[in-house]
Protein backbone atom coordinates (compact mmCIF):
# COMPACT_ATOMS: atom_id res chain seq x y z
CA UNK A 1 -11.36 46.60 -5.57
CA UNK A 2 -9.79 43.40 -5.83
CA UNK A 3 -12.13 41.77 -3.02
CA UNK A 4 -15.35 43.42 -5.11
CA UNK A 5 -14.31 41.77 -8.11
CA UNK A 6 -13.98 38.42 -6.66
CA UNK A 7 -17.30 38.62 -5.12
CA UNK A 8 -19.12 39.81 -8.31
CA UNK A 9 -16.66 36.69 -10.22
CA UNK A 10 -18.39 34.45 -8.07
CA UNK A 11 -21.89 35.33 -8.04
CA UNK A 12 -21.62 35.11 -11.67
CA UNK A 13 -20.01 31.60 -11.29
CA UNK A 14 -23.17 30.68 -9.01
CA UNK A 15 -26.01 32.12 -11.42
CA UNK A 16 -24.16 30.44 -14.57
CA UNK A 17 -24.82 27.09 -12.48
CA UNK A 18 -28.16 27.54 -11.71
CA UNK A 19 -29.40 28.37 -15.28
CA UNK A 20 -27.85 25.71 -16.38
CA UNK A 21 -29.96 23.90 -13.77
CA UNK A 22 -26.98 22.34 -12.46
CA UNK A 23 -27.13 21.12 -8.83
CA UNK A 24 -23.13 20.55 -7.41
CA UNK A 25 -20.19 21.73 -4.93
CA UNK A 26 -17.24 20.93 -3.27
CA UNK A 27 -16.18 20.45 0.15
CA UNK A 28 -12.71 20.29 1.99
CA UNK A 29 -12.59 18.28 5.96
CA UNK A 30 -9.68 18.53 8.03
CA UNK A 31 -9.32 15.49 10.63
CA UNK A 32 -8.04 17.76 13.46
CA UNK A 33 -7.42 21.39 13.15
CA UNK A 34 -4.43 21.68 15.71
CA UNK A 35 -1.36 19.70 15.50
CA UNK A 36 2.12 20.02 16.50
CA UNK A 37 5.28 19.95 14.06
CA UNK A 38 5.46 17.46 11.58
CA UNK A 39 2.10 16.10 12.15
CA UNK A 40 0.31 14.89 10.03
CA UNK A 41 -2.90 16.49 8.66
CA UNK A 42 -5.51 14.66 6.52
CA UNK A 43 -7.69 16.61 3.98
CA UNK A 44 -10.65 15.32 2.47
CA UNK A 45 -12.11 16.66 -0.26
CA UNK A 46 -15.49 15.93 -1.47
CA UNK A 47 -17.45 16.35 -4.97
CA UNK A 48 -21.46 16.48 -4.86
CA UNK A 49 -23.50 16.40 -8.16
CA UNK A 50 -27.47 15.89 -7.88
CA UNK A 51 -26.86 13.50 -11.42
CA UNK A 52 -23.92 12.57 -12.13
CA UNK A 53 -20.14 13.07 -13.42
CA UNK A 54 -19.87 13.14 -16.70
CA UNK A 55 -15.91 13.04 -16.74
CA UNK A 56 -13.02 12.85 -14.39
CA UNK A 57 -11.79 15.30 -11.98
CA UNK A 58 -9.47 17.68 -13.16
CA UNK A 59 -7.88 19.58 -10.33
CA UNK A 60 -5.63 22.37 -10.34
CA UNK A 61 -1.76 22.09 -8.97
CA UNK A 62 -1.40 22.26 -5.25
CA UNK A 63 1.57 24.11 -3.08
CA UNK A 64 0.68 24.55 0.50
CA UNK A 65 3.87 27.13 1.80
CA UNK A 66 4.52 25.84 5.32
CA UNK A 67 4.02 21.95 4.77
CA UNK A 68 4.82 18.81 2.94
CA UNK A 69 2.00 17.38 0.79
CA UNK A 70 0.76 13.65 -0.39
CA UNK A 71 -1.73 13.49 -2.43
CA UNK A 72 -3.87 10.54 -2.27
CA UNK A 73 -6.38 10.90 -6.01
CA UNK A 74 -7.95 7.63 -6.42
CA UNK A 75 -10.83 8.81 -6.02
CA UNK A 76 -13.48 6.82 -3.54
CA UNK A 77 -17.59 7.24 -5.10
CA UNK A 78 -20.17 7.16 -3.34
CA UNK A 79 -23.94 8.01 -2.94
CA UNK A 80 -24.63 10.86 -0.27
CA UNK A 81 -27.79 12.78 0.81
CA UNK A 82 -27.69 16.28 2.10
CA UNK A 83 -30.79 18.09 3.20
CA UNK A 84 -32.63 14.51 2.49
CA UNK A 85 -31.43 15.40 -1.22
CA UNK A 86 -29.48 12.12 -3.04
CA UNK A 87 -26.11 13.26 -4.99
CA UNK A 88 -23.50 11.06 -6.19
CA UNK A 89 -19.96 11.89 -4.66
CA UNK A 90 -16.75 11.53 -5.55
CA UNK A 91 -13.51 11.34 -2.61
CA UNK A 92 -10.34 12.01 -2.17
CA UNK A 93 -7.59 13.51 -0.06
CA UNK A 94 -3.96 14.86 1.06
CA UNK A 95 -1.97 14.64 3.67
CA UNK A 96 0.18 17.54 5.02
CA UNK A 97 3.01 17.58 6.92
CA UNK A 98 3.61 20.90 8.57
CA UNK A 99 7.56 21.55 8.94
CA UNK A 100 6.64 25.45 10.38
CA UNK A 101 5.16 26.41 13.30
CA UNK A 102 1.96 29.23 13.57
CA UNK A 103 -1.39 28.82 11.65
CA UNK A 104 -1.20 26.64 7.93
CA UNK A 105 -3.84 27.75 5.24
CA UNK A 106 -4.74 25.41 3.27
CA UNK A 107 -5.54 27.57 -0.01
CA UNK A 108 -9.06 27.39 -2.34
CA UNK A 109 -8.47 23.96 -4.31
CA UNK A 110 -10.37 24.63 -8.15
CA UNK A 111 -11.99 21.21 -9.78
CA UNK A 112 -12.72 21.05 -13.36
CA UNK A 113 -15.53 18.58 -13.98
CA UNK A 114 -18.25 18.11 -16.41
CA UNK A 115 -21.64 17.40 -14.86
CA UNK A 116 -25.14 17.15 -16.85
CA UNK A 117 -27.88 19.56 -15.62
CA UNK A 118 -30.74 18.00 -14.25
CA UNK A 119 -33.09 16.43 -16.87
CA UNK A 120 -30.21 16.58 -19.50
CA UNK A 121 -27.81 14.06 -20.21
CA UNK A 122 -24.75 15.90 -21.92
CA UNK A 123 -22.19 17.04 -19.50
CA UNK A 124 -21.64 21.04 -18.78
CA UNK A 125 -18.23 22.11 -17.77
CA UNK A 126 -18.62 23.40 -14.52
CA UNK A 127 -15.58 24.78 -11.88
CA UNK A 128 -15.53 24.18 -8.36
CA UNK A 129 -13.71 25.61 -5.93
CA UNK A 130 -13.15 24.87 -1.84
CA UNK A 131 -13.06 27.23 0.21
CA UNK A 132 -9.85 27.50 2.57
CA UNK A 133 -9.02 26.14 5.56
CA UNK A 134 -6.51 27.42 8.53
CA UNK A 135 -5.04 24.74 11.10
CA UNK A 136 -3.12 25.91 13.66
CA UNK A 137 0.17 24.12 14.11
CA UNK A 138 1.88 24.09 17.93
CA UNK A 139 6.17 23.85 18.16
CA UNK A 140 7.84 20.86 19.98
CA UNK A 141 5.88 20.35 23.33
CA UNK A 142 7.82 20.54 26.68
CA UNK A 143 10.48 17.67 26.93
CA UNK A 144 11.16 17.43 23.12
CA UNK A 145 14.66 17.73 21.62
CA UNK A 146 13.65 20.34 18.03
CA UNK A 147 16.92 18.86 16.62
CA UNK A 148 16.00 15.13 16.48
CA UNK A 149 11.74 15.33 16.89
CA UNK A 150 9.97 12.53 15.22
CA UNK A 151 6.21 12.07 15.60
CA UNK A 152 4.55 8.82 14.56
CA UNK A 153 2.03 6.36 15.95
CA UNK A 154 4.92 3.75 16.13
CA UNK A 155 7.89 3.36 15.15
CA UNK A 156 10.39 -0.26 15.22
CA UNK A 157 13.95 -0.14 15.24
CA UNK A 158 16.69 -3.39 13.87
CA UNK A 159 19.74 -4.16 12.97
CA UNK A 160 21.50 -6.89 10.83
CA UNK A 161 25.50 -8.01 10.78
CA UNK A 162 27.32 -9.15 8.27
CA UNK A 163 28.40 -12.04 10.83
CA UNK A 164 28.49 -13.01 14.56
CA UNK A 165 30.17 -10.10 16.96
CA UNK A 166 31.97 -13.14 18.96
CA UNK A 167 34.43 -14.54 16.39
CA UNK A 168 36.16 -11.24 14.78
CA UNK A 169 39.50 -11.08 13.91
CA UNK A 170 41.94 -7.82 13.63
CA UNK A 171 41.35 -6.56 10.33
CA UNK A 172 37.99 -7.68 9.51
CA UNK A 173 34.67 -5.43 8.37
CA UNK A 174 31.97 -6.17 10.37
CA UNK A 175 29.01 -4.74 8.22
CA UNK A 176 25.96 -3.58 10.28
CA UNK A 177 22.91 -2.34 8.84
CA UNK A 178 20.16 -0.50 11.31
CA UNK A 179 16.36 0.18 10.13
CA UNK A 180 14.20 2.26 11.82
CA UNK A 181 10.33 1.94 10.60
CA UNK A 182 7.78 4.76 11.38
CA UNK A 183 4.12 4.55 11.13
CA UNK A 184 2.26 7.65 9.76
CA UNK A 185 5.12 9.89 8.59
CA UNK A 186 7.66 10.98 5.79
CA UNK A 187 11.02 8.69 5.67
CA UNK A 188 12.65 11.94 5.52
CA UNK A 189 11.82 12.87 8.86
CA UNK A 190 13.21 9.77 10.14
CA UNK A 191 16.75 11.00 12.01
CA UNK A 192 19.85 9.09 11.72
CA UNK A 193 20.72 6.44 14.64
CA UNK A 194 23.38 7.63 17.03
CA UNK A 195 25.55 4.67 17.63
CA UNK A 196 28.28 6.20 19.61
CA UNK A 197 31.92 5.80 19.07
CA UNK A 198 34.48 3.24 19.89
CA UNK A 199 38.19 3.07 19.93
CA UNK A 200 38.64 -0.47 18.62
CA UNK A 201 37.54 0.53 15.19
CA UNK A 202 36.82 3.02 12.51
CA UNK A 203 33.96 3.55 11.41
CA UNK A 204 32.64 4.12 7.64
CA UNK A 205 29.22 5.30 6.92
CA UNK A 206 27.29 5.46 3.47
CA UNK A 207 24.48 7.22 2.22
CA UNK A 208 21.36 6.37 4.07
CA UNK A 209 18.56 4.76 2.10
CA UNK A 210 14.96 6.24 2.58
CA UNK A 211 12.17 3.53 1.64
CA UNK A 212 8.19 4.98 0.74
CA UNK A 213 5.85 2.18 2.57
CA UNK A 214 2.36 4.67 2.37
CA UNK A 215 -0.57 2.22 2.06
CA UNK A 216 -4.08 3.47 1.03
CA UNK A 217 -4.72 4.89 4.31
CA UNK A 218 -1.49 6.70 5.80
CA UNK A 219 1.95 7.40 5.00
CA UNK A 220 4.36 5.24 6.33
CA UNK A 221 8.07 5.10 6.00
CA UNK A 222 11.61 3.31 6.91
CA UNK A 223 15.29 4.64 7.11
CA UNK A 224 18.04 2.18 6.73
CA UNK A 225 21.96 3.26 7.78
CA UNK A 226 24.80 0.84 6.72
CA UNK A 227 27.88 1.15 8.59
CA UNK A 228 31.48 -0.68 8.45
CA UNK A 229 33.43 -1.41 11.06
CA UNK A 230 37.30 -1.92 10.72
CA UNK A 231 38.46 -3.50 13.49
CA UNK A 232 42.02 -2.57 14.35
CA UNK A 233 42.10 -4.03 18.25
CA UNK A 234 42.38 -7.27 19.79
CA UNK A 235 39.99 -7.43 22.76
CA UNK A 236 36.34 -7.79 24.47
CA UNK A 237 34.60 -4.47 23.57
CA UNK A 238 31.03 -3.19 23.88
CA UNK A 239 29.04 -1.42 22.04
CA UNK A 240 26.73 1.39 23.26
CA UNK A 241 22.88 0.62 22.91
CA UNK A 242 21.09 3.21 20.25
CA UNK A 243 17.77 4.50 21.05
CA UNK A 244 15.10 5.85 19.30
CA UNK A 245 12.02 8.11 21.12
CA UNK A 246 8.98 9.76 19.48
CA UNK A 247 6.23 11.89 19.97
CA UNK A 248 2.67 9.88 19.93
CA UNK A 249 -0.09 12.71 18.96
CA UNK A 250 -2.83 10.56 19.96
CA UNK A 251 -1.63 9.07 22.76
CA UNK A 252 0.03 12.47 24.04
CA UNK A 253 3.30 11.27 25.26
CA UNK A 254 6.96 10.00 24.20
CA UNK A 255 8.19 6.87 24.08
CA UNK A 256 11.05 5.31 23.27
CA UNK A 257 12.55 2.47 21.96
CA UNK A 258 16.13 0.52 22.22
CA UNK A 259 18.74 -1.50 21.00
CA UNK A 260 20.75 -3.17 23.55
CA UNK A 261 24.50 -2.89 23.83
CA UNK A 262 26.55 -5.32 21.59
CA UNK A 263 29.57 -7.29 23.03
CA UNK A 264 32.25 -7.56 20.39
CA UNK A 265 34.95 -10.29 20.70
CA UNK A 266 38.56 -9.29 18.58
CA UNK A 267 40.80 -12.21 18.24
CA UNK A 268 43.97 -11.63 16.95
CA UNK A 269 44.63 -12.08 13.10
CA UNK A 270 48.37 -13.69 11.95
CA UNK A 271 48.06 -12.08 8.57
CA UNK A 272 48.04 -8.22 9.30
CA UNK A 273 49.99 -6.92 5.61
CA UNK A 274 46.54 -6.19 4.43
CA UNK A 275 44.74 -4.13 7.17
CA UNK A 276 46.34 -0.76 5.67
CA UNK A 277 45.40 -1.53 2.48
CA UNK A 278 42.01 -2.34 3.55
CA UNK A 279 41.93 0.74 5.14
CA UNK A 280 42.97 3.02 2.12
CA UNK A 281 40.42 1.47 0.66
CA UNK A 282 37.49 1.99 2.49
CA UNK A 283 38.72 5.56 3.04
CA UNK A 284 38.42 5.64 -0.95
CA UNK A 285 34.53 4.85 -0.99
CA UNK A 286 33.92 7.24 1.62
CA UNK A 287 36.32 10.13 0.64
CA UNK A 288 37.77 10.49 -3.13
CA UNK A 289 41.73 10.54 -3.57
CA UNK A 290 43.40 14.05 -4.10
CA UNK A 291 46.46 13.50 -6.28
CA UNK A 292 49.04 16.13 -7.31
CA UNK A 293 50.27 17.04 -10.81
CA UNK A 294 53.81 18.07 -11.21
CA UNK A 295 53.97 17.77 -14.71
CA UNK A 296 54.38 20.34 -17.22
CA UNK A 297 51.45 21.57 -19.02
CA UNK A 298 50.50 20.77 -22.51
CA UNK A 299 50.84 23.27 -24.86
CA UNK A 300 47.12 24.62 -26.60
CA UNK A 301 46.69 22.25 -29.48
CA UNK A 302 43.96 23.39 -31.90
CA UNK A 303 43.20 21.27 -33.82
CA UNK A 304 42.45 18.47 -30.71
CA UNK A 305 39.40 21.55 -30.18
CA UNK A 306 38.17 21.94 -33.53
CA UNK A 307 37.86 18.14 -33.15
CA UNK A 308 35.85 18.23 -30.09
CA UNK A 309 33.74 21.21 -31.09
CA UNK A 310 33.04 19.71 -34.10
CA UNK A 311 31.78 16.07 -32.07
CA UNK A 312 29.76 18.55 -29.86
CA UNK A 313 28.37 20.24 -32.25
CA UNK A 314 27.21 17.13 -33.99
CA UNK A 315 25.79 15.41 -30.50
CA UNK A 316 23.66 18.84 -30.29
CA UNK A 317 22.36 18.46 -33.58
CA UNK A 318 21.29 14.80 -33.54
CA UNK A 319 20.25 15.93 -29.99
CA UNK A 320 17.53 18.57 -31.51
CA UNK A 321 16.45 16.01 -34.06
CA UNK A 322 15.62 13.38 -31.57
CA UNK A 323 14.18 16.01 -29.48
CA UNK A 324 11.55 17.16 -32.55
CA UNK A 325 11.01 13.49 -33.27
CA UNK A 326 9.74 12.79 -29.81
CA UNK A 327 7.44 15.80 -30.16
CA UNK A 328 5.82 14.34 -33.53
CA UNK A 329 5.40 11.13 -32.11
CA UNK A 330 4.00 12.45 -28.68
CA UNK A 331 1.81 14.82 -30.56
CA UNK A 332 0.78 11.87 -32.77
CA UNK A 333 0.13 9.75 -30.09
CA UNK A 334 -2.09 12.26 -28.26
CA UNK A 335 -3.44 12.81 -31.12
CA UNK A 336 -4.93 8.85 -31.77
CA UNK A 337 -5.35 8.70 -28.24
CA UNK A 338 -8.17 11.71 -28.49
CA UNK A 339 -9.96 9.75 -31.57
CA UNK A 340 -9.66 6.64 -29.69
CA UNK A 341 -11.52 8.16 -26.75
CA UNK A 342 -14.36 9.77 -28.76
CA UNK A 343 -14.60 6.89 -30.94
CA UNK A 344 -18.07 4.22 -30.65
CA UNK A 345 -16.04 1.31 -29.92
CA UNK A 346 -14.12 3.15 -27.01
CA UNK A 347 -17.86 4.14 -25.26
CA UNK A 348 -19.35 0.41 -26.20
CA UNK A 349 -16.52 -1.34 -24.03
CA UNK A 350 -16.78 0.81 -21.70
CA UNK A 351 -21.14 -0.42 -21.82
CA UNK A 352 -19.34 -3.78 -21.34
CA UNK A 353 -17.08 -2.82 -18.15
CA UNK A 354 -20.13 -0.96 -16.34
CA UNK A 355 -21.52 -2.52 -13.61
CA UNK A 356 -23.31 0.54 -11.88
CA UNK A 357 -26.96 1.06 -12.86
CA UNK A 358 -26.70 5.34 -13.12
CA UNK A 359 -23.42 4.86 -14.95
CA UNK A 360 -24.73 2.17 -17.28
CA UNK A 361 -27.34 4.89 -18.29
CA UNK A 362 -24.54 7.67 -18.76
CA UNK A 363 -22.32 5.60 -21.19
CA UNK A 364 -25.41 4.43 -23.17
CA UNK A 365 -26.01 7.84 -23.89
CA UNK A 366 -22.29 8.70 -24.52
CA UNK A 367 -22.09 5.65 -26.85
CA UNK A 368 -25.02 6.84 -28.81
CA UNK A 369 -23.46 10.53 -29.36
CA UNK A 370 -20.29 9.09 -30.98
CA UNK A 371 -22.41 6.59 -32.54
CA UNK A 372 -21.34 7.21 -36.95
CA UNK A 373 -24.92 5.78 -38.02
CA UNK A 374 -26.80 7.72 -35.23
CA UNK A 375 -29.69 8.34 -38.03
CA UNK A 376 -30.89 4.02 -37.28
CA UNK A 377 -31.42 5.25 -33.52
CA UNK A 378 -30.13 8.70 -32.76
CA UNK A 379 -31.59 8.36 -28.68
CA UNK A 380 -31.63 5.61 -26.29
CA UNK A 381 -35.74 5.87 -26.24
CA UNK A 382 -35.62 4.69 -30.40
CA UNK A 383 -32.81 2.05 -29.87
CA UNK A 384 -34.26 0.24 -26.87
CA UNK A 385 -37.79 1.18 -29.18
CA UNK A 386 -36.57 -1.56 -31.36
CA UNK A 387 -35.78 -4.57 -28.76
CA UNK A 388 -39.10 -5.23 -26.49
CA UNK A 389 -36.54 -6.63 -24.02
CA UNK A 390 -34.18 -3.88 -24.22
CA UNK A 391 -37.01 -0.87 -23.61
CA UNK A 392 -38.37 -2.93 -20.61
CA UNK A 393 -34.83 -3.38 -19.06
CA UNK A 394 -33.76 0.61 -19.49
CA UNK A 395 -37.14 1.00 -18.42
CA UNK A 396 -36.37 -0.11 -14.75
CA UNK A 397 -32.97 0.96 -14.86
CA UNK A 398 -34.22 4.49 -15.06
CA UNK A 399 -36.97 3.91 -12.62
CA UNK A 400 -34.19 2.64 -10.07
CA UNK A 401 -32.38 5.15 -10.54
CA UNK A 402 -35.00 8.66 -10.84
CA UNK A 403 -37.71 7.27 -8.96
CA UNK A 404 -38.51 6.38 -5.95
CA UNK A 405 -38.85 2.77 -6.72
CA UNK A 406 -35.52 1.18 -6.21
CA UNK A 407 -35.95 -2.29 -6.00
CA UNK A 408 -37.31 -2.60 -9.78
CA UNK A 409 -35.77 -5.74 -10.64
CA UNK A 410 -33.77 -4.59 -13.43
CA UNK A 411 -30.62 -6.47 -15.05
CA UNK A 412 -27.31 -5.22 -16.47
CA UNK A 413 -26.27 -8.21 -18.03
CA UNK A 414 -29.20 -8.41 -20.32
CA UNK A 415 -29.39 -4.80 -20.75
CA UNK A 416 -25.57 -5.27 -21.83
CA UNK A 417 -26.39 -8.38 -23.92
CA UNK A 418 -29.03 -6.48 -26.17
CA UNK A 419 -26.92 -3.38 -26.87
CA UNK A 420 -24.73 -5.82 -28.36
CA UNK A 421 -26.95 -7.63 -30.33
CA UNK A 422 -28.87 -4.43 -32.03
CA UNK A 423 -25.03 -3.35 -32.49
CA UNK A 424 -23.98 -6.69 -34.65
CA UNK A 425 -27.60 -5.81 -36.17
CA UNK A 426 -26.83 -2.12 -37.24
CA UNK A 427 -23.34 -3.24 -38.54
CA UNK A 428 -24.75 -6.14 -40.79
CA UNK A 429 -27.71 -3.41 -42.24
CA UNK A 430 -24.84 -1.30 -42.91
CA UNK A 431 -22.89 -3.18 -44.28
CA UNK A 432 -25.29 -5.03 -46.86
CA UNK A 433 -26.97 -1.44 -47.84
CA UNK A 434 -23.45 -0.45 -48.46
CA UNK A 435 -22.47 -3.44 -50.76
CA UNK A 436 -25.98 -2.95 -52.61
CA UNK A 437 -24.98 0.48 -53.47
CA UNK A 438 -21.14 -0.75 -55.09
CA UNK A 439 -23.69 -3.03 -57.07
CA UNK A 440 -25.93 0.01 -58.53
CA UNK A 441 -22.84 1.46 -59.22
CA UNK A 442 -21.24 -1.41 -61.31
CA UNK A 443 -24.50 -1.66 -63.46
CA UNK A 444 -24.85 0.25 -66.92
């Protein structure tokens, strides 16, 4: 029943578009449709409209249950032709990262867009929807350790100290910091180095720090581990050499990379009171400090609580009236935002910003809707009807972009220039018809 009613739900959604005449879809690539864990999966998703878009690209909330997700929305436009058909495109994409093993569905993505039929101009709402798409997702090949896996085209690994391994003294921190840099996955999957331990020392770690570098193309990331070193021998010591291997996709292999071992010279240090305290304190930023109470406890005083109910209650209250005071103004400033967006002198500098021939056309239309003295020129035709210059430029703009003639010399800039003219124009009639009428008024 349930599979009947989506079928009749979207033949309905089908028919609506095509009496409204209205020639679009949606489609959703993958770039491979097998990968192994943690791979990363790119998903391109593509707009078509046979005019063009009338607004932006609303799209529903995504949760794909098996993977990660970035989502990459600028969207990328474009002219395409399918079936030798032109439409005007719109791109964009995600990238999953599948942390499961067996097949990942990418589910039905549903776009909210308005798009003008053709031979209209107003924009229809219209909803489209992908359909979904299944990749199949492989475990850790042969060779591969599940516990520390990493896959990445390549990945660089450094370290920093605080100061030079050969002139240490008993007592001192040497500070050592070690980044590891992956190209084409999450920081998060990036494991922690395993430096090894030593008996000259004790070690303190902190809390690693996980750094976003994603560019426009791919997700990139870097993990960076701080570590202190209190050196409580005198001595030559070494330091074991930390590694780092990953799984190429593309090239089909592991590899590996190293740090070599580190040589670390202890001198002895005269002054020794402080090591202990030194210690103790280190200990402190790693671990906090139980302490016991033996004291007796305080006896229930009341009116200490009435006191501190009483605060409470009066940090809730002004609480609840900041709270409704950031609704008004949030609600006021959506509000202003909506009139600024319909208003004529939101759509006229957006004429000015327009550099695209087809989207010139659109906002010159959208201008005149919102335009409050629509009854001077109330279509493009009857403004442009005015300006000899103005109808031959939107003239060849149209034939560029509805005809076959594309190469019709036509000129923004003037086109622009015009619009603004006949605008001061229609300001100054309205203005002077408006000041004759105060006149009328004012005589007997």
């Amino acid at each position: 029943m349930v599979r009947i009613t989506a079928i009749i739900w979207a033949l309905l959604v089908v028919l609506d578009l095509q009496a409204q005449n209205v020639d679009a879809f949606v489609t959703a690539s993958v770039s491979r449709s097998e990968v192994v864990l943690e791979q990363p999966v790119k998903i391109k998703i593509t707009a078509y409209s046979s005019t063009w878009f009338a607004s932006p690209l609303s799209i529903d909330n995504l949760q794909v249950e098996g993977a990660f997700i970035q989502s990459f929305k600028q969207t990328l436009s474009s002219i395409k032709y399918v079936d030798k058909k032109k439409y005007a495109s719109l791109e964009f994409y995600y990238i999953l990262f599948p942390y499961r093993d067996g097949d990942l569905v990418f589910p039905e993505l549903v776009i909210s867009v308005s798009i003008p039929p053709e031979g209209d101009y107003k924009g229809k709402p219209v909803t489209l929807k992908t359909k979904p798409v299944v990749i199949t997702v492989n475990p850790v090949p042969q060779g591969g350790d599940p516990d520390r896996w990493l896959v990445a085209s390549d990945v660089r690994i450094s370290e920093a100290w605080s100061q030079t391994t050969s002139l240490v003294l008993v007592g001192d921190v040497l500070e050592r910091t070690i980044s590891i840099s992956a190209k084409g996955t999450l920081p998060t999957f990036i494991d922690e180095p395993e430096i090894g331990e030593v008996d000259f020392a004790t070690i303190y770690t902190s809390e690693p720090r996980f750094v976003d570098e994603r560019d426009n193309q791919q997700t990139n990331g870097r993990r960076e581990d701080s570590y202190s070193y209190l050196i409580e021998q005198e001595g030559t010591f070494k330091l074991p050499e930390v590694e780092v291997s990953w799984w190429n996709p593309y090239a089909g292999r592991y590899y590996k990379r190293v740090l070599p071992e580190v040589e670390v010279v202890v001198r002895e240090n005269p002054d020794l009171a402080s090591l202990e305290a030194l210690k103790d304190s280190l200990y402190a930023l790693s671990q906090p400090l139980l302490f016991e109470d033996d004291s007796e406890p305080e006896a229930f005083n009341w009116k200490k609580w009435i006191i501190r109910a009483g605060a409470l209650l009066i940090i809730l209250l002004a609480g609840w009236m900041l709270a409704r005071v950031a609704i008004w103004i949030s609600g006021w400033w959506r509000k202003r935002k909506r009139q600024y967006i319909e208003s004529e002198g939101y759509w006229y500098r957006k004429i000015l910003r327009q550099s695209d021939a087809r989207g010139l056309i659109n906002q010159l239309y959208q201008w005149l809707d919102r335009n409050p003295h629509r009854q001077y020129a109330p279509t493009l035709r009857e403004l442009s009807a005015e300006d000899p210059t103005l109808m031959e430029e939107v003239d060849k703009l149209v034939k560029s972009e509805y005809s076959d003639n594309q190469d019709s010399g036509y000129s923004i800039s003037r086109v622009k220039k015009e619009v603004a003219r006949l605008r001061r124009e229609r300001k100054n009639l309205i203005k002077d018809e408006s000041g004759a009428e105060n006149l009328q008024g004012m005589n007997p």
